[in-house]
C-alpha atoms as a PDB file:
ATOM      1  CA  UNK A   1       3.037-215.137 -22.919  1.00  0.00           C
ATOM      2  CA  UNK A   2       4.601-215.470 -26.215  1.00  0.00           C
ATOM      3  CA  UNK A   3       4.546-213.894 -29.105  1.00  0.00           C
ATOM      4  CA  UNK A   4       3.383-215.937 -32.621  1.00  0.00           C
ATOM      5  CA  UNK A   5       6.391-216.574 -35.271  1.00  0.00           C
ATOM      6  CA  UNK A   6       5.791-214.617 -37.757  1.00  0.00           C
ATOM      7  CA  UNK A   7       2.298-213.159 -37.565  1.00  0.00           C
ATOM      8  CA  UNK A   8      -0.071-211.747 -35.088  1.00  0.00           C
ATOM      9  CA  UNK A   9      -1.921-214.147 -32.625  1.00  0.00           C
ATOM     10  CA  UNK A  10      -5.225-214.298 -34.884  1.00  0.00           C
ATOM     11  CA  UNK A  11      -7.561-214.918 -31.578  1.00  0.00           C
ATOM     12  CA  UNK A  12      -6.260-211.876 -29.179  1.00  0.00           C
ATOM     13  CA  UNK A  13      -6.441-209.763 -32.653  1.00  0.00           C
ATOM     14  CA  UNK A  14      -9.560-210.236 -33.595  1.00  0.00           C
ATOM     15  CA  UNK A  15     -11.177-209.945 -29.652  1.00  0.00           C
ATOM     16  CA  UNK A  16      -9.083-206.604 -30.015  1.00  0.00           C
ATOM     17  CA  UNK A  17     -10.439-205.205 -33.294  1.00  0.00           C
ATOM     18  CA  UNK A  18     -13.992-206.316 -31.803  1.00  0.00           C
ATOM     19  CA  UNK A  19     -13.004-204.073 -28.548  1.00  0.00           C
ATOM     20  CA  UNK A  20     -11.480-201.692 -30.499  1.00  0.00           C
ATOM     21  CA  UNK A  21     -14.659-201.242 -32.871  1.00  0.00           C
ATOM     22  CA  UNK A  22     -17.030-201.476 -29.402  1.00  0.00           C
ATOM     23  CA  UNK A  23     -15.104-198.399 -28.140  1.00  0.00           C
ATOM     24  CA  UNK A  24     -14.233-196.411 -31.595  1.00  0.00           C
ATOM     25  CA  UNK A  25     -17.845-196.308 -33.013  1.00  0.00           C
ATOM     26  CA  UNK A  26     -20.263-197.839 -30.159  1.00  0.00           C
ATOM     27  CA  UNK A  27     -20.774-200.910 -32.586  1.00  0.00           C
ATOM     28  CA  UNK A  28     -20.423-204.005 -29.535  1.00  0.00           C
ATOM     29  CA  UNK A  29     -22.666-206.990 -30.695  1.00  0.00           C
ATOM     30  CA  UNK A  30     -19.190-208.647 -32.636  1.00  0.00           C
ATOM     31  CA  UNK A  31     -17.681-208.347 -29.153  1.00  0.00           C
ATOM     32  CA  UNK A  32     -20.372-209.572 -27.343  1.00  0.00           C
ATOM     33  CA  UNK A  33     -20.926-212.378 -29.714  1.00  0.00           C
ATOM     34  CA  UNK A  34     -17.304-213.299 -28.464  1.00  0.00           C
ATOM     35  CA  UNK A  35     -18.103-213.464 -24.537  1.00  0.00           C
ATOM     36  CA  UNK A  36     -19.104-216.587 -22.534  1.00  0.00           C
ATOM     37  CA  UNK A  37     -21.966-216.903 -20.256  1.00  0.00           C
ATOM     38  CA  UNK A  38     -20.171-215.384 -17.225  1.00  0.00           C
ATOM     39  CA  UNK A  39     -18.078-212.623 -18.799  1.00  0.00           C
ATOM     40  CA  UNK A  40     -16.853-209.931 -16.747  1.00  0.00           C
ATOM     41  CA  UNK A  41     -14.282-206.600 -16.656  1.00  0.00           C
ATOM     42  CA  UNK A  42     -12.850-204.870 -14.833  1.00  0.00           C
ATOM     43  CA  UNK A  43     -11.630-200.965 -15.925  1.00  0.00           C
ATOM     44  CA  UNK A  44      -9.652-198.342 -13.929  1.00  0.00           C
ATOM     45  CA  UNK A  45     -12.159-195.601 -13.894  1.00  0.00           C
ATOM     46  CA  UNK A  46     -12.049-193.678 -11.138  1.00  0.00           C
ATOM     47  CA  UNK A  47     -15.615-193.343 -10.861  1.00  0.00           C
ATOM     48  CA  UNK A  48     -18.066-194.987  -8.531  1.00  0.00           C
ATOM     49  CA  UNK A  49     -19.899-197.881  -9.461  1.00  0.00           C
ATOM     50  CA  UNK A  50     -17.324-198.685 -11.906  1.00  0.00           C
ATOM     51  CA  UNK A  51     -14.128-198.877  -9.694  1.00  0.00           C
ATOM     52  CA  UNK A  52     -14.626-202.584  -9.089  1.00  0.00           C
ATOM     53  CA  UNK A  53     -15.698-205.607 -11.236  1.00  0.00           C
ATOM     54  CA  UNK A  54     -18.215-205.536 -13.591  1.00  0.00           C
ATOM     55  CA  UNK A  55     -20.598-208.478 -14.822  1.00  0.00           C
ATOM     56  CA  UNK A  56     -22.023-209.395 -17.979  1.00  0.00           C
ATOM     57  CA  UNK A  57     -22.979-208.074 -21.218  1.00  0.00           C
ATOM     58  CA  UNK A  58     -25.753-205.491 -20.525  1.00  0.00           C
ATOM     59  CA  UNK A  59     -22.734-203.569 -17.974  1.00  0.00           C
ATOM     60  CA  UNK A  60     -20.364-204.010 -21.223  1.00  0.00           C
ATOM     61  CA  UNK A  61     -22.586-201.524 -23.201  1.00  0.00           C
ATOM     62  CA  UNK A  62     -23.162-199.061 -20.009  1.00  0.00           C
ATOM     63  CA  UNK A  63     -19.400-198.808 -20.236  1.00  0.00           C
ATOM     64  CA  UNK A  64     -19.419-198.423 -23.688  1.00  0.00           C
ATOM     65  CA  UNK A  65     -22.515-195.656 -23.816  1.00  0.00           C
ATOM     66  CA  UNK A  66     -20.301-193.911 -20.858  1.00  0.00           C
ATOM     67  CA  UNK A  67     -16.843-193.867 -22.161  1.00  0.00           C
ATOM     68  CA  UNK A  68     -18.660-192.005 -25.786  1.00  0.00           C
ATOM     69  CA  UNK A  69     -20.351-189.984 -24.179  1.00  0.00           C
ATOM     70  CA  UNK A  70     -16.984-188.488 -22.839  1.00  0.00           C
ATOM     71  CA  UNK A  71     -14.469-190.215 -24.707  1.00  0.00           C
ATOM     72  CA  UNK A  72     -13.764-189.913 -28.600  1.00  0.00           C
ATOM     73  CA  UNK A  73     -10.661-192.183 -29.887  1.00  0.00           C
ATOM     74  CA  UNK A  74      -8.892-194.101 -31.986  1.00  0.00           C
ATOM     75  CA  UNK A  75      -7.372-197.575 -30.777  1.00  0.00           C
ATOM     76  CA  UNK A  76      -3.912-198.475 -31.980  1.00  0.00           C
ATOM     77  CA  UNK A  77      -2.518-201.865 -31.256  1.00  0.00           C
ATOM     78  CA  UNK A  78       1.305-202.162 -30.491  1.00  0.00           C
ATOM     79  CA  UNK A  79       1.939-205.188 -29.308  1.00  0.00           C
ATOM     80  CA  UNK A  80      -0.007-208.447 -29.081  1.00  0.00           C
ATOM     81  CA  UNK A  81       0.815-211.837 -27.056  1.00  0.00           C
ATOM     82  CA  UNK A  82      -0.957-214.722 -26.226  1.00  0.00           C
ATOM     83  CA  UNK A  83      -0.585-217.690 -24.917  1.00  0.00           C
ATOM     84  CA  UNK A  84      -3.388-220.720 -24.226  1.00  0.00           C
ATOM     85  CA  UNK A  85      -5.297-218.687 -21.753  1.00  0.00           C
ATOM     86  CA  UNK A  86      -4.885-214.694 -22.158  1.00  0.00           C
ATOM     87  CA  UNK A  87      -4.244-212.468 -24.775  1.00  0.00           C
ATOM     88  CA  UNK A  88      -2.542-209.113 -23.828  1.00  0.00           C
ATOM     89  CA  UNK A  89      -2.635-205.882 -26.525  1.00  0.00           C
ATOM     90  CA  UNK A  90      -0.612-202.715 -25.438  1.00  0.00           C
ATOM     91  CA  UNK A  91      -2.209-200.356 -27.384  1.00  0.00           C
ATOM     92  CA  UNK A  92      -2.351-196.176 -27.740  1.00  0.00           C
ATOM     93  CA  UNK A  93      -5.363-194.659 -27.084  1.00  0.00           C
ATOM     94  CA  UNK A  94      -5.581-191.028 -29.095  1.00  0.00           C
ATOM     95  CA  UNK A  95      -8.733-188.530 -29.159  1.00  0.00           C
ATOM     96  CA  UNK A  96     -10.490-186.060 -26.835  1.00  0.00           C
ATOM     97  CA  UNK A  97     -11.330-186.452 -23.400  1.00  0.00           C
ATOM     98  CA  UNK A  98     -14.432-184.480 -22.415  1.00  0.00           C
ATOM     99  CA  UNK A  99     -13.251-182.233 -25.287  1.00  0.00           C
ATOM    100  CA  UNK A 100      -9.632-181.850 -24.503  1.00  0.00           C
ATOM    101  CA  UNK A 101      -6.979-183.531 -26.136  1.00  0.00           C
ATOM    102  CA  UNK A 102      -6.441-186.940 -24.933  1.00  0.00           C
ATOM    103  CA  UNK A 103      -3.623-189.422 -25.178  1.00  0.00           C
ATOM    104  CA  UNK A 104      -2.277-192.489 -23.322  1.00  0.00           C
ATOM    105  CA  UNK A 105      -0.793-195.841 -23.670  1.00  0.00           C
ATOM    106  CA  UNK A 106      -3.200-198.733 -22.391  1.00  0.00           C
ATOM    107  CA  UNK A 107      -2.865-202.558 -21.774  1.00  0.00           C
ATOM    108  CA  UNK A 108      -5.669-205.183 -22.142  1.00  0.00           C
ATOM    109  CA  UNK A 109      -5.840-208.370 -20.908  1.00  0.00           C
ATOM    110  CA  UNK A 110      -8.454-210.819 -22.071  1.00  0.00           C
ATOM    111  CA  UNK A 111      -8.901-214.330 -20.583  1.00  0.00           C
ATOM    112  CA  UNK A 112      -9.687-216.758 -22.986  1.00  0.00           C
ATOM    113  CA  UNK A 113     -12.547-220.046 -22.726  1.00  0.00           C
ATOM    114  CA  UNK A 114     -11.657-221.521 -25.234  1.00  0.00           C
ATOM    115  CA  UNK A 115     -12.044-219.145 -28.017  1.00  0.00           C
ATOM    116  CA  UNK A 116     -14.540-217.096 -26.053  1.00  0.00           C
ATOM    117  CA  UNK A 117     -13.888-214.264 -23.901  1.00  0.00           C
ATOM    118  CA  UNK A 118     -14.315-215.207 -20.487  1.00  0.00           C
ATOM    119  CA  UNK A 119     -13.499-211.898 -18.758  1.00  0.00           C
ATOM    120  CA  UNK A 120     -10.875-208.764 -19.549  1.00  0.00           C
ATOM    121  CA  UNK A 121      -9.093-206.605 -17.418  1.00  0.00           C
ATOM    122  CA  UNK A 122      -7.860-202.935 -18.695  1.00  0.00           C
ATOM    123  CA  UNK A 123      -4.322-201.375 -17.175  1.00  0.00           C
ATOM    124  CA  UNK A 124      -4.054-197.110 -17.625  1.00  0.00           C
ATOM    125  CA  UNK A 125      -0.550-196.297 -18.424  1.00  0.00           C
ATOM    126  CA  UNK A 126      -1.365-192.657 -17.392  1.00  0.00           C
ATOM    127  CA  UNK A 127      -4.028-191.675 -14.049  1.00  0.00           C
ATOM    128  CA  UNK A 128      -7.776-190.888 -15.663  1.00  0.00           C
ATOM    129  CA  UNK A 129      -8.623-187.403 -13.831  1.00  0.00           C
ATOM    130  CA  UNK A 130     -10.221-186.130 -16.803  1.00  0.00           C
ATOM    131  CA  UNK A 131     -13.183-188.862 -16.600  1.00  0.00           C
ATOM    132  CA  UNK A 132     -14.393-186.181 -13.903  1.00  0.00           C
ATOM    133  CA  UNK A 133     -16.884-183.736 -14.668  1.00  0.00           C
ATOM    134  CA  UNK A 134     -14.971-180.479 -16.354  1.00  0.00           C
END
């Protein structure tokens, strides 16, 4: 992946802000409007039901309903590549996690159809034991 001259890869930053909205204030038709037919995700929750691939646009908003219910944060992008096929965003994640303070560094990786969002996969840079129940 490289990294634009000069300016952020427009594509990955807008599918980010869309994400980043989805999961800040529970807001996801912009994303969705981004996905193809076939989308799918895949998340590190250790949860099950959710600790394998996930399909389509309906599952999209269970995850986001979920992760608010538990999860309250703010998104902040640090780095963003692309290249012709994926766009990767490292990005901090700060809040409260089932009411205690939360913070970790998070990578996403969307695959790109053109410039639809055919699927994205999420990497934890810290293990999610606090998506248990307290």
């Amino acid at each position: 992946m490289e990294k634009s001259a000069g300016s952020v890869p427009s594509r990955t930053y807008e599918v980010f802000d869309a994400f980043r909205r989805a999961f800040e204030t529970g807001h996801t038709v912009d994303f969705l409007r981004k996905v193809t037919e076939g989308f799918h995700f895949l998340v590190p929750l250790p949860l099950e039901g959710w600790n394998h691939e996930q399909q389509g646009k309906e599952r999209f908003e269970e995850l986001i309903r979920f992760e608010r219910s538990v999860l309250q944060v703010q998104l902040i992008p640090l780095i963003v590549l692309e290249n012709e096929v994926n766009g990767m965003v490292v990005f901090r994640a700060e809040g409260s996690l089932n009411g205690r303070p939360y913070r970790n560094e998070l990578t996403v990786v969307f695959e790109f159809e053109a410039e639809r969002i055919r699927s994205f996969r999420e990497y934890v840079g810290m293990p999610l034991k606090n998506y248990e129940a307290p």
